[in-house]
Protein backbone atom coordinates (compact mmCIF):
# COMPACT_ATOMS: atom_id res chain seq x y z
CA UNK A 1 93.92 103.08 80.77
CA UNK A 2 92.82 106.17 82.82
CA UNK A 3 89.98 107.66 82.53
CA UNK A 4 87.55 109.44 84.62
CA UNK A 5 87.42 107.81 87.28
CA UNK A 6 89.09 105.02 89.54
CA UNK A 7 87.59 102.49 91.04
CA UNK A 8 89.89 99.74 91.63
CA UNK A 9 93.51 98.26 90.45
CA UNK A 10 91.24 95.74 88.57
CA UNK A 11 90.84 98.42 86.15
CA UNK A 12 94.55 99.39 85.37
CA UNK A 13 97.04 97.99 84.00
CA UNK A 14 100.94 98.07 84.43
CA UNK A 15 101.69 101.09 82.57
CA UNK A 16 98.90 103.01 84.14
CA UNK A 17 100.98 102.01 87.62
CA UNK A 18 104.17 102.92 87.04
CA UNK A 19 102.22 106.45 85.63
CA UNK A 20 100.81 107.04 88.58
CA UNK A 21 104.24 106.51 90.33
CA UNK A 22 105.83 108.78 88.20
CA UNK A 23 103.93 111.80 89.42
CA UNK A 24 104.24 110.69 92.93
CA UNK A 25 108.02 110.38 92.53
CA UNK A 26 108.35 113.76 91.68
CA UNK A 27 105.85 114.62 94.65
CA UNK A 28 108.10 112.54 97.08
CA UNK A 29 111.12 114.60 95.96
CA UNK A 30 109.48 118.18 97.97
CA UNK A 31 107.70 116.44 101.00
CA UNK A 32 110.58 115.59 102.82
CA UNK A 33 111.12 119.47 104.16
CA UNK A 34 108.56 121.70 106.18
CA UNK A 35 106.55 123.32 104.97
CA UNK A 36 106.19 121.04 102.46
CA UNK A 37 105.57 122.67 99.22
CA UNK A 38 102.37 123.15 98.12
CA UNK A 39 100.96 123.90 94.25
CA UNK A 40 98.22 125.89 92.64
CA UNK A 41 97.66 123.31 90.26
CA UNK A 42 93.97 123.00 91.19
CA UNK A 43 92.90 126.30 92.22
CA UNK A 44 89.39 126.84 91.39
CA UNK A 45 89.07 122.90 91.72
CA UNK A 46 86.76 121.62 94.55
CA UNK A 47 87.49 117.98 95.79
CA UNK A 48 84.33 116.19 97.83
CA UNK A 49 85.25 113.92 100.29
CA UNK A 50 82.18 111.41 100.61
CA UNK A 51 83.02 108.72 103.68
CA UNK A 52 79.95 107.17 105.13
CA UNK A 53 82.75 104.62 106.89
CA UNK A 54 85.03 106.61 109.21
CA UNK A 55 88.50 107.39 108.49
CA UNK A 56 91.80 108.40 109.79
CA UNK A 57 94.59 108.03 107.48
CA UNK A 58 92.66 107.92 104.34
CA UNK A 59 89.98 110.64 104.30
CA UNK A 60 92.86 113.13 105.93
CA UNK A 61 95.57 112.12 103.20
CA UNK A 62 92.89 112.84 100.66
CA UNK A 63 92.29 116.18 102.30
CA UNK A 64 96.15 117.05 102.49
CA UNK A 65 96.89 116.13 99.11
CA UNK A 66 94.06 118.35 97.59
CA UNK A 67 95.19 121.08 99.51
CA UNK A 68 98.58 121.04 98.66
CA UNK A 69 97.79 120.93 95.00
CA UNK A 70 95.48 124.02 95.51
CA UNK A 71 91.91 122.69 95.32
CA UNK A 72 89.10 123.59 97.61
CA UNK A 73 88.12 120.55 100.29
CA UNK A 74 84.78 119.79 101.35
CA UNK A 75 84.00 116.87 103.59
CA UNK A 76 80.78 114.87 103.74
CA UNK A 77 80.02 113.08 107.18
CA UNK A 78 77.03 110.51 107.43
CA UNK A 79 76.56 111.80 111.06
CA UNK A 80 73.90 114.54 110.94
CA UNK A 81 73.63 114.08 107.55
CA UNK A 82 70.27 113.67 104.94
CA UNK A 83 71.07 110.15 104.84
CA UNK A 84 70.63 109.38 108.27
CA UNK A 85 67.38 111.27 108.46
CA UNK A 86 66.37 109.01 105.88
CA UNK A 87 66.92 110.11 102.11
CA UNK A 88 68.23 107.73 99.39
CA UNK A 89 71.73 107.55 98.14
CA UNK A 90 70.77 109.00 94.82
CA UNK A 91 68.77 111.68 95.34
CA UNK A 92 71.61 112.49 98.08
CA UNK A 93 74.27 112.29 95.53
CA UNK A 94 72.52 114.23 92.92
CA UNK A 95 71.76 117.27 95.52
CA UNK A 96 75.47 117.43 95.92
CA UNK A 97 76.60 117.07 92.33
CA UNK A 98 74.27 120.29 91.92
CA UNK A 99 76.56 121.97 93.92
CA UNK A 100 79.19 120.78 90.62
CA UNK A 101 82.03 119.54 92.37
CA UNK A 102 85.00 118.62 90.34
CA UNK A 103 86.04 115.22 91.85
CA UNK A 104 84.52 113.06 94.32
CA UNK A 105 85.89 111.08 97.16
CA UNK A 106 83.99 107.75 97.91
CA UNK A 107 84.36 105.79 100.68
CA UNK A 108 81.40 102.91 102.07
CA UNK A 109 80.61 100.10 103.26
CA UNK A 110 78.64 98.88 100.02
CA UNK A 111 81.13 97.42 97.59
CA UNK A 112 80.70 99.25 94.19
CA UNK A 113 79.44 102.39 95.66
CA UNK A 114 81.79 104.63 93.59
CA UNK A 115 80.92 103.19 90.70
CA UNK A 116 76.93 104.29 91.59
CA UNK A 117 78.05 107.79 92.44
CA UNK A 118 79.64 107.94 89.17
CA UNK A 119 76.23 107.53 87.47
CA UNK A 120 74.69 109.93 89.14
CA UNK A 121 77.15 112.52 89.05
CA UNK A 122 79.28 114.55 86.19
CA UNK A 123 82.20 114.53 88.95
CA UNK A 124 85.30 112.16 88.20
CA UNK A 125 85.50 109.58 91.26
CA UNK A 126 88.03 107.94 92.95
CA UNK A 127 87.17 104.47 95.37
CA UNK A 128 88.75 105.42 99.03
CA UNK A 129 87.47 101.98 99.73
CA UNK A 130 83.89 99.75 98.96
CA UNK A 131 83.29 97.20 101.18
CA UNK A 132 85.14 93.98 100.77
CA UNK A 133 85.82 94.79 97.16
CA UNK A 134 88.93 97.02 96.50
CA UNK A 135 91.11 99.94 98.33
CA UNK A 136 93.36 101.15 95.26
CA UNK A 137 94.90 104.27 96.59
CA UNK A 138 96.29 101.75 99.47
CA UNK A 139 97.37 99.34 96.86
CA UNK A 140 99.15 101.73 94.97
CA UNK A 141 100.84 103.94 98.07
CA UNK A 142 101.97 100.20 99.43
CA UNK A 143 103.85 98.72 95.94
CA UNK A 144 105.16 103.08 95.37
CA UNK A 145 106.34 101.70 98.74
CA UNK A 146 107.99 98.99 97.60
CA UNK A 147 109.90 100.28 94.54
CA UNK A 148 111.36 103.06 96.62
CA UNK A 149 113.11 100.21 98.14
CA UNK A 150 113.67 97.11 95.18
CA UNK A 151 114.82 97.59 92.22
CA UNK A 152 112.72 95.54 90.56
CA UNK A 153 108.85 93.86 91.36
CA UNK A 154 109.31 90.83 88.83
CA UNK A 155 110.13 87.57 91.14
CA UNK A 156 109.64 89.75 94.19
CA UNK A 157 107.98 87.79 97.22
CA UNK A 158 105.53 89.74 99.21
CA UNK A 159 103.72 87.78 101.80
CA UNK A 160 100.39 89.63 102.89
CA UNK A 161 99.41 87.98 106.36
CA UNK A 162 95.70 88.16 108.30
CA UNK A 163 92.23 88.45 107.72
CA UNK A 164 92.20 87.97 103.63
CA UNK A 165 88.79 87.12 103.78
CA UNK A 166 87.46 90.25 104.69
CA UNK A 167 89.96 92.53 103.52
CA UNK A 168 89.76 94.75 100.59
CA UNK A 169 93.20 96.16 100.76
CA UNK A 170 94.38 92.63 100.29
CA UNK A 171 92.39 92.22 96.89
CA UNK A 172 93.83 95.52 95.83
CA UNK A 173 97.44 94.68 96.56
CA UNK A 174 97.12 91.14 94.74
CA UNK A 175 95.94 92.55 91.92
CA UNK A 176 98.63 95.43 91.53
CA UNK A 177 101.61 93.25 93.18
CA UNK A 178 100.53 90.44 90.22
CA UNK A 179 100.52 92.99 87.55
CA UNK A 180 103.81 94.43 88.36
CA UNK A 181 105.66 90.67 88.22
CA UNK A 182 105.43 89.77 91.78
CA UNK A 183 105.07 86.82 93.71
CA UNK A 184 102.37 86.18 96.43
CA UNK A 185 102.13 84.48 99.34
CA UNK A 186 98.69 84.47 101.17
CA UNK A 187 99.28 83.53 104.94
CA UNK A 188 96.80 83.36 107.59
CA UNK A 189 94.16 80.53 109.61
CA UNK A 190 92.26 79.05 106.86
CA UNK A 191 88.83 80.14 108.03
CA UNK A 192 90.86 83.45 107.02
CA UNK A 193 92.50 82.46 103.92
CA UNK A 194 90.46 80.31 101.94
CA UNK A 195 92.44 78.21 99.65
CA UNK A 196 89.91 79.48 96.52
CA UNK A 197 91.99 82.60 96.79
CA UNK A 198 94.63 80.62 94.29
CA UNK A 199 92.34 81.58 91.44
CA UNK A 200 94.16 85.00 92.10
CA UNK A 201 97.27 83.39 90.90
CA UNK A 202 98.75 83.81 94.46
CA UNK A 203 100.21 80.90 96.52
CA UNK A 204 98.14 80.15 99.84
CA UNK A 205 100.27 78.94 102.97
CA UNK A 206 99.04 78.40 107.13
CA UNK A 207 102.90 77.89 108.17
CA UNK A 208 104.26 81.25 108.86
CA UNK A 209 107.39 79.40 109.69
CA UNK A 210 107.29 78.17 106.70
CA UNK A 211 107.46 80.92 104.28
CA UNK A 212 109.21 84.16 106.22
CA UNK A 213 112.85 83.21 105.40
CA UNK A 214 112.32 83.89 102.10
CA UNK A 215 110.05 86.68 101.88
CA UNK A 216 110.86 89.67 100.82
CA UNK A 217 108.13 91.92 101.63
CA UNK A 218 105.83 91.25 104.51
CA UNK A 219 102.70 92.61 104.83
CA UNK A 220 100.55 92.52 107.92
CA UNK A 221 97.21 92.98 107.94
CA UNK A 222 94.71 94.35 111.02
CA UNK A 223 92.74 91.51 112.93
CA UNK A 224 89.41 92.49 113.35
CA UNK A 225 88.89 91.57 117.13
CA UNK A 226 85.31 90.52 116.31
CA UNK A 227 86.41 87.92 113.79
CA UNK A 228 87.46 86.09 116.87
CA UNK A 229 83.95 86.35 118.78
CA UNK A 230 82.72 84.80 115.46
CA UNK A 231 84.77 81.65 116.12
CA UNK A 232 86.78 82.56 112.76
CA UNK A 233 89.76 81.91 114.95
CA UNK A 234 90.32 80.21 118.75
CA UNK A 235 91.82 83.23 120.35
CA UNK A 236 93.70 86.82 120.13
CA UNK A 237 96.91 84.63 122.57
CA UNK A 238 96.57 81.88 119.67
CA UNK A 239 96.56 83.60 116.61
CA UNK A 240 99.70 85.62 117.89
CA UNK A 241 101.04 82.66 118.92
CA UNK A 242 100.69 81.18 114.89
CA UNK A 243 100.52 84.83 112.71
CA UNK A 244 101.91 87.82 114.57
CA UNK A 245 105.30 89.36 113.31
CA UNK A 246 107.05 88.58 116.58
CA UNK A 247 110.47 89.65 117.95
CA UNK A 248 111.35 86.08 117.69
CA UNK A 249 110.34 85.46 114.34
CA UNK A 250 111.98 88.62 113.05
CA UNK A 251 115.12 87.27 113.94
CA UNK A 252 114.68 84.67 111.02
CA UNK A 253 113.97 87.39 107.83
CA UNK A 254 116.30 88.57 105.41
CA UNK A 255 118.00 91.30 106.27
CA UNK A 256 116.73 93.38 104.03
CA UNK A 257 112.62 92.49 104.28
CA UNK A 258 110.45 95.46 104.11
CA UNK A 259 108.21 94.93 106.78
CA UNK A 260 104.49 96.47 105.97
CA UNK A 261 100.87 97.44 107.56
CA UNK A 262 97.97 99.53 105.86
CA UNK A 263 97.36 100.28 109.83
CA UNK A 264 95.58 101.13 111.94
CA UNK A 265 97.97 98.63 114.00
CA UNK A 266 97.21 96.49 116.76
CA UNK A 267 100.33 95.85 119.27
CA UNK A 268 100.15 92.93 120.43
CA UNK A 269 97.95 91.10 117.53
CA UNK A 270 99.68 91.56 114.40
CA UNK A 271 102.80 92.64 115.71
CA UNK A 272 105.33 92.97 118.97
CA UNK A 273 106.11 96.67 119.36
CA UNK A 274 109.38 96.18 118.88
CA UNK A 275 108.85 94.82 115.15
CA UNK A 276 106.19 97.60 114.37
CA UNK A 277 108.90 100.33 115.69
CA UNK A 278 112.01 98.51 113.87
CA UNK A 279 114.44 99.34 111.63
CA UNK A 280 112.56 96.99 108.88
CA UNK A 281 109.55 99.07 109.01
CA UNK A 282 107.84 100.80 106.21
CA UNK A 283 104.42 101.75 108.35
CA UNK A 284 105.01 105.32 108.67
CA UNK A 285 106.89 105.89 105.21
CA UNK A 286 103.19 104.17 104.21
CA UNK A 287 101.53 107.46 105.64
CA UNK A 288 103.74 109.74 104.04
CA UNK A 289 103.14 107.94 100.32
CA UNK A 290 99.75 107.83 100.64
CA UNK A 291 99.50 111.71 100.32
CA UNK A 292 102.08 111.83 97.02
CA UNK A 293 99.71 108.98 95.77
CA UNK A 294 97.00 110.89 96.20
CA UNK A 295 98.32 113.95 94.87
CA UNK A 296 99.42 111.62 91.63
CA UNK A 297 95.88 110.72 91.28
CA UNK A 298 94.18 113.89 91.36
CA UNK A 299 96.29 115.77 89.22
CA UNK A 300 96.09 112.71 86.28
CA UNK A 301 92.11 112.93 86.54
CA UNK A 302 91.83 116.77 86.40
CA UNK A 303 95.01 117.95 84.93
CA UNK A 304 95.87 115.87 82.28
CA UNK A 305 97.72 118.23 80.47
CA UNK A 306 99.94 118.28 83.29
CA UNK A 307 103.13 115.71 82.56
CA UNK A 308 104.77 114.30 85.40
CA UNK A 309 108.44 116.05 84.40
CA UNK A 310 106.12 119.43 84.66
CA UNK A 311 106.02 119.36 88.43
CA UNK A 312 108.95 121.03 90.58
């Protein structure tokens, strides 16, 4: 159920999903045109964006989607900041939640940080990402993704290809894709993909090959190039070789695979630029969700007596 706060897909279930895509549905319907419309549905509200990791997509989607509902933005950067000269992450937090912002933005590098700003704060929180734990606003703008395109999740096969190890938007999307009914392949070297991530109730595979005819979602994931200097794989020219979405091996999906990436994208690694830039692909649509997500998410936590059917 939602609460206050949210700080990972491990803490929803099903129905609280399809919720959340409700309100974003009816979000979707009005961000097609510019100027996109905008609402006043949190005027007087004033969203904090805390990132002590940068951020493109995620920090600036946060910041669009507040605005458009209404609500004041303020964002936090580490740079500069009273943490860097030195003060604690409490007595940090509490000096800003004396300033009584309504809703906090969290992003670091220390999994379970939201959860720590949430006990030292009145604000509601939301987890823009904790370390190697969880990213559940990319979870949940990838599988909205997803259903704008299949009619149904149950039996759906989404393959989610790279770095699992390391990668908290893969926990995220296992845990949401396996609540909604579908069914998921883990694909990747195995100093990548460790086969203890079957306890997930996923399916673990090192054959691309193998698997990609009968996918029908396929998400890529971004190599981190330093994995490599730590011998986690032979070579960039190798792992392409084995993993990357090529314009060879795109000639052997279905027709109708949605091809995915939480970006940012490397040409080259993950996928040929003709792959990324295809007819398949979902990357940019991504973008786009991740601000009616958003949106979703802020009004549940501080509008609740808003219903989804009340937004037009």
């Amino acid at each position: 159920m939602i609460n206050k706060h949210i700080f990972g897909i491990e803490d929803l279930d099903r129905e609280d999903i399809i919720k959340i895509f409700e309100y974003a549905e009816e979000y979707h319907k009005y961000i097609q045109k510019r100027p996109v419309k905008t609402y006043d549905f949190l005027d007087g509200f004033t969203v904090l964006n805390l990132f002590f990791e940068p951020s493109t997509r995620t920090r600036i989607s946060f910041e669009i989607a507040a605005q458009r509902l209404g609500a004041n933005v303020v964002n936090f950067s580490k740079t500069g900041s009273s943490v860097a000269k030195g003060e604690t992450l409490r007595d940090t937090i509490l000096s800003l939640d004396a300033m009584k912002p309504d809703l906090i933005v969290v992003r670091n590098s220390e999994p379970f940080t939201p959860k720590f700003v949430s006990e030292n704060s009145e604000a509601c929180v939301i987890n823009a990402g904790d370390g190697t734990h969880e990213h559940p606003t990319q979870a949940l703008l990838d599988t909205f993704t997803m259903s704008q395109y299949k009619d149904t999740f149950e039996g759906l096969k989404v393959a989610i290809v790279g770095d699992i190890l390391h990668s908290r938007v893969a926990r995220s999307n296992i845990l949401a894709l396996n609540k909604l009914g579908a069914k998921v392949v883990l694909v990747g070297p195995p100093t990548l993909v460790p086969e203890a991530f079957t306890h997930m109730g996923v399916e673990v595979c090192y054959d691309f090959d193998k698997i990609i005819p009968d996918m029908d979602v396929i998400m890529m994931l971004r190599i981190q190039l330093e994995r490599q200097k730590s011998g986690l794989f032979p070579s960039i020219s190798e792992y392409h070789k084995l993993y990357a979405l090529t314009e060879e091996r795109i000639k052997r999906v279905k027709k109708d695979v949605l091809i995915m990436h939480p970006g940012p994208i490397n040409r080259g690694v993950e996928f040929d630029g003709i792959v990324a830039d295809g007819e398949n692909s979902l990357i940019l649509e991504q973008v786009t969700n991740g601000v009616v997500i958003r949106m979703a998410l802020l009004t549940i936590l501080l509008r609740g007596d808003i219903d989804a059917k009340d937004i037009n």
